[in-house]
Protein backbone atom coordinates (compact mmCIF):
# COMPACT_ATOMS: atom_id res chain seq x y z
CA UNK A 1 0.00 0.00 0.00
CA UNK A 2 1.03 3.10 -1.04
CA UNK A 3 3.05 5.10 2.34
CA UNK A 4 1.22 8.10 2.15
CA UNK A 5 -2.68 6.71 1.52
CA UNK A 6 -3.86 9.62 4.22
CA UNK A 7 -2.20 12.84 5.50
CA UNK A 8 -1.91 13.86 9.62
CA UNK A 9 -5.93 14.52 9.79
CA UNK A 10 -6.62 11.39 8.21
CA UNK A 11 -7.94 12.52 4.66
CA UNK A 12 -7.15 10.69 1.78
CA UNK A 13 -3.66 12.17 -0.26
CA UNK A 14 -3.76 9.57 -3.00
CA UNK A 15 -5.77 6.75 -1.38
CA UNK A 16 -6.53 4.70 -4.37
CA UNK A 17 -3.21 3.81 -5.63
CA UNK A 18 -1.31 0.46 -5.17
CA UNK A 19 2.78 0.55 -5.42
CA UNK A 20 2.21 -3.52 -5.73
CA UNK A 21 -0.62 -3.66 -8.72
CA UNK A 22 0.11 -0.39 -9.97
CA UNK A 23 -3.83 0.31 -10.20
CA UNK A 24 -6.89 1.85 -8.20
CA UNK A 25 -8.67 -0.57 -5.61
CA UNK A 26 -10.19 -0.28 -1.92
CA UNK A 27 -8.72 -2.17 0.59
CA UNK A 28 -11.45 -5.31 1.53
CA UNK A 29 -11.67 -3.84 4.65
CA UNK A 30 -14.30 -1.42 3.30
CA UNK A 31 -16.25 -3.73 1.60
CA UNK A 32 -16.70 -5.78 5.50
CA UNK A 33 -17.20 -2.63 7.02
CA UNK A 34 -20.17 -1.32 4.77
CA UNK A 35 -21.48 -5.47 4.57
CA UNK A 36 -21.14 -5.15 8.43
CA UNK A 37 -23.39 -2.13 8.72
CA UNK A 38 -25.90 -3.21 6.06
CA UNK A 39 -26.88 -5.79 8.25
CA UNK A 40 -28.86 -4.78 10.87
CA UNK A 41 -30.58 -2.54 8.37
CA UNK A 42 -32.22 -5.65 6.79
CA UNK A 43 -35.79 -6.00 7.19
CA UNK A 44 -36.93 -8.33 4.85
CA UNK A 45 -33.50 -9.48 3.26
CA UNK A 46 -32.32 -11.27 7.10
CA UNK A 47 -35.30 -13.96 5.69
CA UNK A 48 -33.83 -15.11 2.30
CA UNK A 49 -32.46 -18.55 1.32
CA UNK A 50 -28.97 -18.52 0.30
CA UNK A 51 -28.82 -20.46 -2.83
CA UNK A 52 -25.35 -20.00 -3.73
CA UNK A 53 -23.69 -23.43 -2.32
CA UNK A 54 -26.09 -24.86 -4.79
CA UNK A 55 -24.78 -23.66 -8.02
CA UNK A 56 -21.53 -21.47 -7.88
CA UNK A 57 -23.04 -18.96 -10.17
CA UNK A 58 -21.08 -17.12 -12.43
CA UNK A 59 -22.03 -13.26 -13.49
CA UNK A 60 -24.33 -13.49 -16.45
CA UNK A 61 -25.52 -16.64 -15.32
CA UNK A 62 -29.16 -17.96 -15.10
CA UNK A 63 -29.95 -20.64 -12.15
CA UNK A 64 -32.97 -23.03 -12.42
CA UNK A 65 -33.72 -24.32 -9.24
CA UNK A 66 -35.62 -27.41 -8.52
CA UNK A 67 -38.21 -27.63 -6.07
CA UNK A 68 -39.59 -30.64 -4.32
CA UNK A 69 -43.60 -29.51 -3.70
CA UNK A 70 -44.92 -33.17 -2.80
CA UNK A 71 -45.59 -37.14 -3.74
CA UNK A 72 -47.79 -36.51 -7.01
CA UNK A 73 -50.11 -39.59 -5.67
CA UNK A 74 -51.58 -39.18 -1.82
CA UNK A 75 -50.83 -42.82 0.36
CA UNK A 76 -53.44 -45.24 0.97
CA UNK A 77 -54.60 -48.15 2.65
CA UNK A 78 -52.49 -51.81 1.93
CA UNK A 79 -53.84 -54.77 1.53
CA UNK A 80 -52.01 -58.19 2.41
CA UNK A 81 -49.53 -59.85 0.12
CA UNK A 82 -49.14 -56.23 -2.40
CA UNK A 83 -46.18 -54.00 -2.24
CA UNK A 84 -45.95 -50.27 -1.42
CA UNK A 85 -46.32 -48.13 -4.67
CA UNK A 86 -43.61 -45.95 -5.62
CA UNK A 87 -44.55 -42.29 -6.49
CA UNK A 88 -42.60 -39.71 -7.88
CA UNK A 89 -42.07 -36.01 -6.20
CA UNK A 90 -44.43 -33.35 -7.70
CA UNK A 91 -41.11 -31.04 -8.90
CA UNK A 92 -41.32 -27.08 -9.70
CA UNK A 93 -38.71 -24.73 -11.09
CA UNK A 94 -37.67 -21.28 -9.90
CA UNK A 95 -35.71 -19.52 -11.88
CA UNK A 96 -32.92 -16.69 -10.70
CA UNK A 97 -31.47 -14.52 -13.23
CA UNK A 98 -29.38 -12.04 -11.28
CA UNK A 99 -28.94 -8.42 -12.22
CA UNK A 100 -26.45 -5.41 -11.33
CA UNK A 101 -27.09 -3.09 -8.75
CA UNK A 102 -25.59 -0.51 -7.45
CA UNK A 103 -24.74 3.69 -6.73
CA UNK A 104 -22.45 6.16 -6.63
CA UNK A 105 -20.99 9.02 -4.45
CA UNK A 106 -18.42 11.57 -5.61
CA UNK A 107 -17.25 13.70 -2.65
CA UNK A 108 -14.81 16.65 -2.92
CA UNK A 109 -11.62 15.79 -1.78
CA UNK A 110 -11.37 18.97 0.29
CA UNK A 111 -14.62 18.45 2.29
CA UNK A 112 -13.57 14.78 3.03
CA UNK A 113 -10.30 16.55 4.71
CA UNK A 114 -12.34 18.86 6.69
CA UNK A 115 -14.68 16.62 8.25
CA UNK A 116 -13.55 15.64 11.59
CA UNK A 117 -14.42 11.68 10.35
CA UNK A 118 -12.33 9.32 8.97
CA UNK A 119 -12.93 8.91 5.31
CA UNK A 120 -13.38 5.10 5.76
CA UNK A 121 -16.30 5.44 8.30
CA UNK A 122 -17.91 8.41 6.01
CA UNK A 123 -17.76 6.62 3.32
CA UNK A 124 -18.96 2.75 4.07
CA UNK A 125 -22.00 4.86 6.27
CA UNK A 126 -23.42 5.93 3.36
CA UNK A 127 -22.63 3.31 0.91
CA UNK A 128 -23.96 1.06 3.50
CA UNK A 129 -27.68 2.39 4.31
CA UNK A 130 -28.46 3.03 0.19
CA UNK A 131 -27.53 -0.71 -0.66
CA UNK A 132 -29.57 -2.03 2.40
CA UNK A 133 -32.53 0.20 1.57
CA UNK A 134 -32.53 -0.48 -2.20
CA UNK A 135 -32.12 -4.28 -1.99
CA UNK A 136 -34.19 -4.15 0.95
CA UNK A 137 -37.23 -2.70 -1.28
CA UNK A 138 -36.24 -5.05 -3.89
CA UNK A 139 -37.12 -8.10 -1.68
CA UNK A 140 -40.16 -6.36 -0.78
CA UNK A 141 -41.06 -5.91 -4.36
CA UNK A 142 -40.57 -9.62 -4.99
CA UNK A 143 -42.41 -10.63 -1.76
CA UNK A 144 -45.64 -8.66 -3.15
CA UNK A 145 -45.14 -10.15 -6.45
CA UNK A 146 -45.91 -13.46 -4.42
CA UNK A 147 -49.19 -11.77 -3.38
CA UNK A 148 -52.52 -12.90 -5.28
CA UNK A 149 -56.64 -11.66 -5.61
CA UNK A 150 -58.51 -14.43 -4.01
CA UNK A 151 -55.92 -16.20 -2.32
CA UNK A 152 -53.14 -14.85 0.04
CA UNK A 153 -54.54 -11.78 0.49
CA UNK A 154 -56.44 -10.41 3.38
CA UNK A 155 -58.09 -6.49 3.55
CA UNK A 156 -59.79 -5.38 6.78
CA UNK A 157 -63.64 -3.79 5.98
CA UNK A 158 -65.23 -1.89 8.53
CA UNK A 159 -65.77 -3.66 12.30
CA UNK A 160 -62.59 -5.26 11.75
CA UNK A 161 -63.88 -8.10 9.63
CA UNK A 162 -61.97 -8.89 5.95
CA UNK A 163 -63.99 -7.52 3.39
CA UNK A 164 -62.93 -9.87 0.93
CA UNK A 165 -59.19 -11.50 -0.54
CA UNK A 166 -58.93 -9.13 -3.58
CA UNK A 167 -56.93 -6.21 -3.46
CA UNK A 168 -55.07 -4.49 -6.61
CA UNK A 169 -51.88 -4.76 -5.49
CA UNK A 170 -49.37 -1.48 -6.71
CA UNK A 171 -52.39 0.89 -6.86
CA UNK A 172 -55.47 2.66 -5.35
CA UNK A 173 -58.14 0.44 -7.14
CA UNK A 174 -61.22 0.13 -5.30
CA UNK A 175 -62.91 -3.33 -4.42
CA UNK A 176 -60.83 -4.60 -1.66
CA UNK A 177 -59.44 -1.18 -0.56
CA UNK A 178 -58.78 -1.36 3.31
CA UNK A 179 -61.37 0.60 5.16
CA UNK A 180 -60.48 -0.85 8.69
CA UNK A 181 -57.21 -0.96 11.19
CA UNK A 182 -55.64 -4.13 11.36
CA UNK A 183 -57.29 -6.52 14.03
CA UNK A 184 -56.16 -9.90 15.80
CA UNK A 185 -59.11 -10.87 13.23
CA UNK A 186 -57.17 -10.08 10.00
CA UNK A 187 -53.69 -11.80 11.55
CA UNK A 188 -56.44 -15.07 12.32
CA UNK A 189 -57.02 -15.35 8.99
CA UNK A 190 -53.17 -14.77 7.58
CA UNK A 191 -52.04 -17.22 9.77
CA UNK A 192 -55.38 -20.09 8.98
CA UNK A 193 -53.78 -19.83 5.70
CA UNK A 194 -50.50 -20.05 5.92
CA UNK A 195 -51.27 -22.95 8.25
CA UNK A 196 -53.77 -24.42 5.89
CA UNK A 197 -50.94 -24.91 3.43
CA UNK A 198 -48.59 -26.65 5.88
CA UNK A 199 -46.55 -23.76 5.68
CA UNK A 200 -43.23 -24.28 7.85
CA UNK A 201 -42.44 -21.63 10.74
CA UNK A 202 -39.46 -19.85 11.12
CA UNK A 203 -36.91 -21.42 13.44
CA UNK A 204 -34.78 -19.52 15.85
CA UNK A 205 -32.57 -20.74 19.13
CA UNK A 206 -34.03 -20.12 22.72
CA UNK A 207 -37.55 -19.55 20.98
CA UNK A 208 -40.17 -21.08 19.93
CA UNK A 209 -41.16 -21.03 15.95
CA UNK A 210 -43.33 -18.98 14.49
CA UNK A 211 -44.47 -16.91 11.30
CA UNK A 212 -42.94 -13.54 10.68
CA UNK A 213 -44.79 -10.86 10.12
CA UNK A 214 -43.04 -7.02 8.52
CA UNK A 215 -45.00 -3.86 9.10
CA UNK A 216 -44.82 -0.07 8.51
CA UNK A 217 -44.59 1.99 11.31
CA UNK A 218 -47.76 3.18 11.03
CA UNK A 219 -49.55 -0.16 10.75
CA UNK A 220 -47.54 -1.22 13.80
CA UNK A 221 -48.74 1.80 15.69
CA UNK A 222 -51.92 0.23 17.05
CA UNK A 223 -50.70 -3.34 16.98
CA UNK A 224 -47.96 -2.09 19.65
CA UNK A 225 -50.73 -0.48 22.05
CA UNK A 226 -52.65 -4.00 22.20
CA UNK A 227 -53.58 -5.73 25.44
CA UNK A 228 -52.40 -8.69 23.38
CA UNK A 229 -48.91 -7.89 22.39
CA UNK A 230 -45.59 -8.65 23.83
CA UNK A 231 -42.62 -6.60 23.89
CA UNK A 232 -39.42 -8.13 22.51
CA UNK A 233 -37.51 -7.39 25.63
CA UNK A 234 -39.36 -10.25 27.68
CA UNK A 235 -38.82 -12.71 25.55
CA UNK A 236 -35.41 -11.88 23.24
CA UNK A 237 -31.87 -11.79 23.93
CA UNK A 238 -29.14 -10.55 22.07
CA UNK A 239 -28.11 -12.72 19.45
CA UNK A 240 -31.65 -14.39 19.02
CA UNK A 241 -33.70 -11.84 18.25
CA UNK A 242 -34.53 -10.40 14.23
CA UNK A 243 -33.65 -7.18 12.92
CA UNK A 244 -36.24 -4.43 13.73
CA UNK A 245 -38.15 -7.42 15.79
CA UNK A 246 -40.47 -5.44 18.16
CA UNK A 247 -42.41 -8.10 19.95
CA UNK A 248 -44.68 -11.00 19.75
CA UNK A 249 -48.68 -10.82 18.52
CA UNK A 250 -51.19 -13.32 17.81
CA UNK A 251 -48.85 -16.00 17.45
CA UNK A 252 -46.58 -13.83 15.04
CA UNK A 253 -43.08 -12.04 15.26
CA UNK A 254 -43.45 -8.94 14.28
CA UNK A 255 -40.36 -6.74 12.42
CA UNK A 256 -41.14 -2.69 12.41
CA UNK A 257 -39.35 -1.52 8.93
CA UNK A 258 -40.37 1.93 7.12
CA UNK A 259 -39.69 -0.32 4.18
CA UNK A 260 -42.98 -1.73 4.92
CA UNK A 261 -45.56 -1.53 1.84
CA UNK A 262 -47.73 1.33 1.63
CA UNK A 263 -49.80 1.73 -1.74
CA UNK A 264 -48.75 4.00 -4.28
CA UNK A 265 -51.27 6.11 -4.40
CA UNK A 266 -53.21 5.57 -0.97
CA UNK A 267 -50.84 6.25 1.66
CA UNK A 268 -53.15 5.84 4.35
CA UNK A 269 -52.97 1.98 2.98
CA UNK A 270 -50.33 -0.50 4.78
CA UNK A 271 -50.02 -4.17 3.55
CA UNK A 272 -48.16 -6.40 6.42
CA UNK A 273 -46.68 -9.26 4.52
CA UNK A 274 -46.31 -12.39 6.83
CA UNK A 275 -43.38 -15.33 6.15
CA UNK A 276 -43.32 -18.76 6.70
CA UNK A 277 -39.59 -20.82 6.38
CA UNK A 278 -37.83 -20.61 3.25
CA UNK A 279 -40.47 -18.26 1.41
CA UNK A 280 -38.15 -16.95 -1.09
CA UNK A 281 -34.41 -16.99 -2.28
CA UNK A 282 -31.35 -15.18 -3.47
CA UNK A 283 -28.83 -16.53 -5.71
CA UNK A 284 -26.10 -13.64 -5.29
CA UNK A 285 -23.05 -13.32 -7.63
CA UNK A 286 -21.01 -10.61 -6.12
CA UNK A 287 -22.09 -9.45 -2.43
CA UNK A 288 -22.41 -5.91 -1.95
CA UNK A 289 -19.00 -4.65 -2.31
CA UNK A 290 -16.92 -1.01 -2.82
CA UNK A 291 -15.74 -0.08 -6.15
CA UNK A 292 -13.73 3.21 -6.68
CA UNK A 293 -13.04 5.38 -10.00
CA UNK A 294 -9.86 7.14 -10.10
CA UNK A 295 -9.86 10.56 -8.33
CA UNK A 296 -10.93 13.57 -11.21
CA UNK A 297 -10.06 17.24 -11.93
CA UNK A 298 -7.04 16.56 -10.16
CA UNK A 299 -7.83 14.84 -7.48
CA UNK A 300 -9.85 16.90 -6.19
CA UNK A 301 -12.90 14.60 -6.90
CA UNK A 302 -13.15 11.35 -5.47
CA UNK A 303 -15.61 8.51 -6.57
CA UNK A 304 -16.36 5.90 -4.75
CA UNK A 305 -19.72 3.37 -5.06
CA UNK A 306 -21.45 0.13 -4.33
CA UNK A 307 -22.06 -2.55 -6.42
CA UNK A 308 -23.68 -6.15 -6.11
CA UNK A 309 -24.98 -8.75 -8.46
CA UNK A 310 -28.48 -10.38 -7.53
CA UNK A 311 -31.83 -11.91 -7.72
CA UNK A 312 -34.41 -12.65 -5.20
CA UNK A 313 -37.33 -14.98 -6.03
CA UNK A 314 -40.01 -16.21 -4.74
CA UNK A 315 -40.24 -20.18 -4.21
CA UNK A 316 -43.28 -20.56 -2.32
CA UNK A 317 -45.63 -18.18 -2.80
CA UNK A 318 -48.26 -20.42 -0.23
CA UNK A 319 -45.90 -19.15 2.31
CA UNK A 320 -46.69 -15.74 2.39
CA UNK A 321 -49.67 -13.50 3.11
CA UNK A 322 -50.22 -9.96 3.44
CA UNK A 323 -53.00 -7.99 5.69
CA UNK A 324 -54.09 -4.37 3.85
CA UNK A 325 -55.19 -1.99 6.48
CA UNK A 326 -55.63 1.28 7.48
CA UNK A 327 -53.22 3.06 10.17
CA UNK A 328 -54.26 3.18 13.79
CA UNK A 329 -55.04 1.25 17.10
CA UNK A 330 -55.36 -2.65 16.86
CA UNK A 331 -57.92 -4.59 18.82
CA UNK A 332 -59.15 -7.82 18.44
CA UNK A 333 -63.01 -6.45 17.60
């Protein structure tokens, strides 16, 4: 590494060079720093399924994964001196076709030496809470995708009943808007589906499994007021508890994330997706990482920028749900 990489305050002097490669890179350091502090910004990324032991992808590449759903003929009754029949799984494929993603920040040179921060910490802060929030609301995006009329969808009507399963996901529409705060009543009927479909709970040490469900702010508002609900700090510990986890309701864990959905074009509409184990995946070709141009109008323009290569799918779109509601106090009414 080049001997004079910062000056006495700590700002960079030519901080991108290497004597040994004789070109521009960032020392890994940075890219385990910003991965570091991307992670307890996850919300809904902390549930993927790591794919990549499976296939070793390259960039470019497109993954077919095969999925085991169940034995294509149900098991019967035997009858003396006949063998067992054989069945085959019932097989689906999910395919991941990862993409680049990334952003850039180009700081003066001089304001980096003023501030009273070390470059490195500045730097990876930033870099670190735009990858988490973009890929973030990328798993979100995929989660809804997962999200049909008539099915897995759940929209509280007025008195806290569901007014039906259809709601036009990604817009205003208007049969199936919410009308209602979310109620025990709406998580009932999530969670009767999800169990329905012999959906697997999430699995933690020290605590007992359960679904997972990922709220707004303002849909957790009333949810956090209920007689019902239990704080995460009598129950969790450090080191078994989720990112953004804020307590226990209906039988659910329930993560706080501004990420949350909120329609379009109704913001007074939340949608609380719910997870069962192993919903969806991510087959990822380069973690997020930090990537540097060489420093412009001599040097006194630095560039510096994240970049990953991804893909998040849903593989079992039985395992998720979502409750639409409006804002406000939760009851079980």
């Amino acid at each position: 590494m080049s001997a004079d990489y910062t000056d006495r305050y700590g700002a960079p002097i030519n901080p991108l060079i290497s004597d040994g490669q004789g070109g521009f890179f960032v020392p890994e350091v940075w890219d385990l720093e910003t991965r570091r502090k991307m992670q307890p910004l996850r919300a809904f990324r902390q549930f993927a399924k790591n794919i990549n032991e499976l296939d070793g992808g390259a960039n470019g590449d497109t993954v077919h994964v095969i999925k085991r759903e169940d034995i294509n003929t149900a098991g019967t009754s035997l009858t003396a001196g006949t063998i067992i029949p054989r069945h085959s799984f019932t097989e689906g494929t999910i395919t991941y076709s990862p993409a680049e993603w990334g952003n850039a920040i180009s700081p003066q040179a001089r304001w980096l030496k003023l501030s009273p921060y070390a470059l490195q910490n500045e730097v990876t802060d930033v870099l670190a809470r735009d990858s988490a929030q973009a890929l973030d609301l990328e798993v979100r995006r995929c989660l809804m995708s997962g999200i049909s009329e008539g099915t897995n969808a759940f929209t509280m009507g007025g008195g806290g009943t569901i007014v039906g399963t259809t709601k036009p996901v990604g817009g205003a529409g208007t049969a199936g808007t919410a009308s209602y705060r979310m109620t025990a009543y709406g998580v009932w009927n999530a969670v009767d589906y999800l169990s329905g479909q012999d959906c697997p709970m999430i699995e933690r040490d020290g605590l007992a499994p359960g679904y997972v469900g990922i709220l707004h702010p303002a849909q957790a508002r009333g949810v956090k007021r209920d007689s019902g609900f239990v704080d995460v700090s009598l129950y969790g510990r450090p080191g078994n508890i989720f990112n953004n986890e804020i307590g226990k309701w209906e039988g659910v864990y329930w993560i706080e994330s501004t990420n949350g959905w909120v329609d379009a074009t109704n913001t007074l509409d939340y949608g609380a997706l719910i997870l069962g184990a192993n919903a969806f995946g991510e087959d990822v070709v380069q973690e997020v990482q930090v990537r540097v141009d060489p420093p412009t109008d001599f040097g006194r323009q630095l560039h510096f920028a994240w970049y990953a290569d991804l893909d998040f799918q849903v593989e079992w779109a039985n395992r998720i749900a979502c409750i639409f509601s409006l804002t406000g106090a939760a009851d079980a009414s």
